[in-house]
C-alpha atoms as a PDB file:
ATOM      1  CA  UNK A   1      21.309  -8.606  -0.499  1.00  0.00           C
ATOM      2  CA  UNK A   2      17.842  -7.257  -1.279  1.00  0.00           C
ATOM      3  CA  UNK A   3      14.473  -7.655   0.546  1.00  0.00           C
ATOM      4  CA  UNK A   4      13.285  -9.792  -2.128  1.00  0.00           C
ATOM      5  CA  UNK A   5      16.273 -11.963  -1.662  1.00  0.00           C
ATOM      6  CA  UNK A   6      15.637 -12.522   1.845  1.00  0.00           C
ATOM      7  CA  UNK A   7      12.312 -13.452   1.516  1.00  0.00           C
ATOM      8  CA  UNK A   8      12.785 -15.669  -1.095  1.00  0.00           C
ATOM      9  CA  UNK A   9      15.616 -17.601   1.136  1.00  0.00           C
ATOM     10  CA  UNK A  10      14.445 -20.463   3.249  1.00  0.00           C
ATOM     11  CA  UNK A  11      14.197 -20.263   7.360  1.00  0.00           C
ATOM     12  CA  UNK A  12      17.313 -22.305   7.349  1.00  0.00           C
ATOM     13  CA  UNK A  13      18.981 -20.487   5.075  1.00  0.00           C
ATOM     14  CA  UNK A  14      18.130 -16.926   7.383  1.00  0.00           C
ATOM     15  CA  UNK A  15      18.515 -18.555  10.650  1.00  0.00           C
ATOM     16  CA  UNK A  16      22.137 -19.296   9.065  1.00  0.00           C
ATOM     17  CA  UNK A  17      22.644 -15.512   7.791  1.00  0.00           C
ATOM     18  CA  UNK A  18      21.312 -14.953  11.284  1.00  0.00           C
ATOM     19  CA  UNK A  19      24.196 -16.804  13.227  1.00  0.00           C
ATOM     20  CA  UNK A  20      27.065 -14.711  11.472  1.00  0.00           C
ATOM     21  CA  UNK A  21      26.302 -11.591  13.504  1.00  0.00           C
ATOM     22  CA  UNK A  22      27.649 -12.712  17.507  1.00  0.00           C
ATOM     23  CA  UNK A  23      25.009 -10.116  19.475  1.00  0.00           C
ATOM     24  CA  UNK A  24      22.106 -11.807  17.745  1.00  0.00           C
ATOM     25  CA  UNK A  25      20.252 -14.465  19.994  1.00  0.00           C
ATOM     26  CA  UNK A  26      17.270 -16.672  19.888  1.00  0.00           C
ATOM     27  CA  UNK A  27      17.565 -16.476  16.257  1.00  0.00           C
ATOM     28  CA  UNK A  28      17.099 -20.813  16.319  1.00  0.00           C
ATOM     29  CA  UNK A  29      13.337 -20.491  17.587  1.00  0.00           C
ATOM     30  CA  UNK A  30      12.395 -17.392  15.112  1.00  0.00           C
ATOM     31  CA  UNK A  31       9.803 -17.180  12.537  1.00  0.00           C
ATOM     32  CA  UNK A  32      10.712 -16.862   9.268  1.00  0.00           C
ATOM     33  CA  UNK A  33       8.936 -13.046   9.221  1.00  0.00           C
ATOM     34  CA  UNK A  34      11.254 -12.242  12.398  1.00  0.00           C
ATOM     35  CA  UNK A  35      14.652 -13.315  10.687  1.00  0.00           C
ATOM     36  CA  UNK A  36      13.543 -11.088   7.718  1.00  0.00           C
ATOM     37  CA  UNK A  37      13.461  -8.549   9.771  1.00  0.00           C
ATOM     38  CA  UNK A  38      16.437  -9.133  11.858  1.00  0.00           C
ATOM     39  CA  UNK A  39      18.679  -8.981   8.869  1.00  0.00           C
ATOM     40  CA  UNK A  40      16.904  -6.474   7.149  1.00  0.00           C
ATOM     41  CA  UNK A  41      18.198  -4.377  10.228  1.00  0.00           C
ATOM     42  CA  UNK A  42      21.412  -5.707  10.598  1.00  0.00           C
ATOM     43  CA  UNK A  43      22.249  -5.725   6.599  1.00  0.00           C
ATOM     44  CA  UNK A  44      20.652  -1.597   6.767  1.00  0.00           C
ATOM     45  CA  UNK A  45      17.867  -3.043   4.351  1.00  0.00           C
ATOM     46  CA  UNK A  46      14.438  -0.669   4.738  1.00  0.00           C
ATOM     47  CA  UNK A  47      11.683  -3.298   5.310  1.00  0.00           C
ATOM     48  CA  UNK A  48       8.800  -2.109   3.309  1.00  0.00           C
ATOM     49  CA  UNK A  49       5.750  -2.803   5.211  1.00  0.00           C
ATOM     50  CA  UNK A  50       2.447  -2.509   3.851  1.00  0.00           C
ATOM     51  CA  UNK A  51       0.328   0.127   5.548  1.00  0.00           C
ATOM     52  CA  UNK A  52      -3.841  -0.597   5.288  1.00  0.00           C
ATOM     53  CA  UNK A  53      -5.286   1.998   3.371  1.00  0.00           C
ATOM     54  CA  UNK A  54      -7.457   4.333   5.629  1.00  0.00           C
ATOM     55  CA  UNK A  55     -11.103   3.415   5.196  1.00  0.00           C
ATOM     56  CA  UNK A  56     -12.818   5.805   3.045  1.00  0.00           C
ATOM     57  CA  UNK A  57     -15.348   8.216   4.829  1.00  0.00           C
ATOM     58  CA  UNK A  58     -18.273  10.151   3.865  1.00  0.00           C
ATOM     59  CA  UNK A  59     -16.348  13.449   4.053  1.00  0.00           C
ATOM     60  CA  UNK A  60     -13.271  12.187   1.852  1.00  0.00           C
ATOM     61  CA  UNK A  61     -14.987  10.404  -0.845  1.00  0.00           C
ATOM     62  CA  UNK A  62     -17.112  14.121  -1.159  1.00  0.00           C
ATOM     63  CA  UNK A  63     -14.165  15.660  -1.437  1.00  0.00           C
ATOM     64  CA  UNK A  64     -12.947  13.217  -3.964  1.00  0.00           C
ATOM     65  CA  UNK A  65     -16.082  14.266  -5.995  1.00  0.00           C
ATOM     66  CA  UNK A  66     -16.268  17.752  -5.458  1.00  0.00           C
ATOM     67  CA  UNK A  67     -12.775  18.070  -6.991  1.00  0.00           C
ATOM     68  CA  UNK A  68     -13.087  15.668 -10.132  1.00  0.00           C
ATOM     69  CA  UNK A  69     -16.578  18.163 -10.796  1.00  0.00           C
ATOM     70  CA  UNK A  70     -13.945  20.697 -11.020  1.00  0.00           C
ATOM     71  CA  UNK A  71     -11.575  18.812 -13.122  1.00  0.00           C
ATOM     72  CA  UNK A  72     -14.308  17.770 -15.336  1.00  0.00           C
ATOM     73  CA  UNK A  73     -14.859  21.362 -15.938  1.00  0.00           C
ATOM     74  CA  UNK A  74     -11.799  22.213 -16.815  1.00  0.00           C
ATOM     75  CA  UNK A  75     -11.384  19.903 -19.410  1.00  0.00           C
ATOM     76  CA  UNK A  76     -15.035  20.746 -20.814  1.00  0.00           C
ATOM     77  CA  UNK A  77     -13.389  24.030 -20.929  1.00  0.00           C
ATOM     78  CA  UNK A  78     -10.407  22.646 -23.303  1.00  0.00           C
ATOM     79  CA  UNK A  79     -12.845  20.268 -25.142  1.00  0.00           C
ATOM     80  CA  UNK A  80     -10.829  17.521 -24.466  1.00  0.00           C
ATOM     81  CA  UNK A  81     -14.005  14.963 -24.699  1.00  0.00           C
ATOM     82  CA  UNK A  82     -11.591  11.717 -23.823  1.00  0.00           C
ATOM     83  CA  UNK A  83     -10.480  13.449 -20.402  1.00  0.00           C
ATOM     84  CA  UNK A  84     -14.311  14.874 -19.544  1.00  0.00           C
ATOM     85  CA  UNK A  85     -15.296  11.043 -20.187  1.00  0.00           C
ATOM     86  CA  UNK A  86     -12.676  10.030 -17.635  1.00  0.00           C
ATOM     87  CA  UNK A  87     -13.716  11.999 -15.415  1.00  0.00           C
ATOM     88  CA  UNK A  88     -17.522  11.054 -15.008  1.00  0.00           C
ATOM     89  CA  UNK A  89     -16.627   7.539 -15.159  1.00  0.00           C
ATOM     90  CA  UNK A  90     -14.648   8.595 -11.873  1.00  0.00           C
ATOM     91  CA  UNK A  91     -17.148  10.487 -10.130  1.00  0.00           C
ATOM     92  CA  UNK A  92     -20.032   8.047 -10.961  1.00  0.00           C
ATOM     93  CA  UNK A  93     -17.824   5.409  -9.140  1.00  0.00           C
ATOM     94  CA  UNK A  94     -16.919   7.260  -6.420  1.00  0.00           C
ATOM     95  CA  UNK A  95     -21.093   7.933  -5.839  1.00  0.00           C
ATOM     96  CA  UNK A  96     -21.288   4.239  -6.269  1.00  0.00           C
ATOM     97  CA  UNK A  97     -18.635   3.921  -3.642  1.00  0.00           C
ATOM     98  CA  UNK A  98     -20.350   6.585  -1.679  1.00  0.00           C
ATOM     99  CA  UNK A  99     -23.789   4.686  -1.754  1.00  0.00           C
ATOM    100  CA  UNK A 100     -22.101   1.449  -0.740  1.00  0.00           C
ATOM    101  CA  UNK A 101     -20.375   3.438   2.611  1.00  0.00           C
ATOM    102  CA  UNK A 102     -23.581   4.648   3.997  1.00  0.00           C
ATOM    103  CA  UNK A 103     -25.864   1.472   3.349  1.00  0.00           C
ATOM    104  CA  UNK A 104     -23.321  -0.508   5.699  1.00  0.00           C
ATOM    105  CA  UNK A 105     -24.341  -0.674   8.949  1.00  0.00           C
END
């Protein structure tokens, strides 16, 4: 059984999958995310959880610019004009992004 399988499966159908292990209890008045998880770690499934992405900061996003400058001049270098296009498309929305960052309050 997959992750995708057991989220897919109804609460009935997990509170049932549930019941076949004898040390599990409580698993009648679970939520359906709860079961998941319950027989994710009794079937040795990893649970992929989504982790937020960090929120960008001033210093990052610089960074992020300061490096694709370099990039860009790299491929300038190997007149690769596709690649140096790329790459100010990139920079011009990270400034964008950049902009958008310090105007919040």
């Amino acid at each position: 059984m997959t992750l995708q399988e057991l989220k897919k499966m109804t609460v009935i159908k997990l509170r049932e999958e549930a019941m076949k292990y004898p040390d599990v209890k409580g698993a009648s008045s679970m939520k359906k995310d709860d079961l998941v998880a319950l027989l994710c770690e009794k079937l040795g499934i990893e649970a992929e959880e989504k982790k937020a992405a960090a929120p960008a900061t001033k210093l990052t996003i610089k960074q992020q610019i300061k490096e694709l400058k370099h990039l860009k001049q790299e491929t300038i270098a190997k007149k690769d004009k596709a690649a140096v296009l790329l790459c100010r498309q990139k920079i011009r929305t990270q400034k964008r992004h950049l902009r958008r960052i310090l105007k919040q309050p």
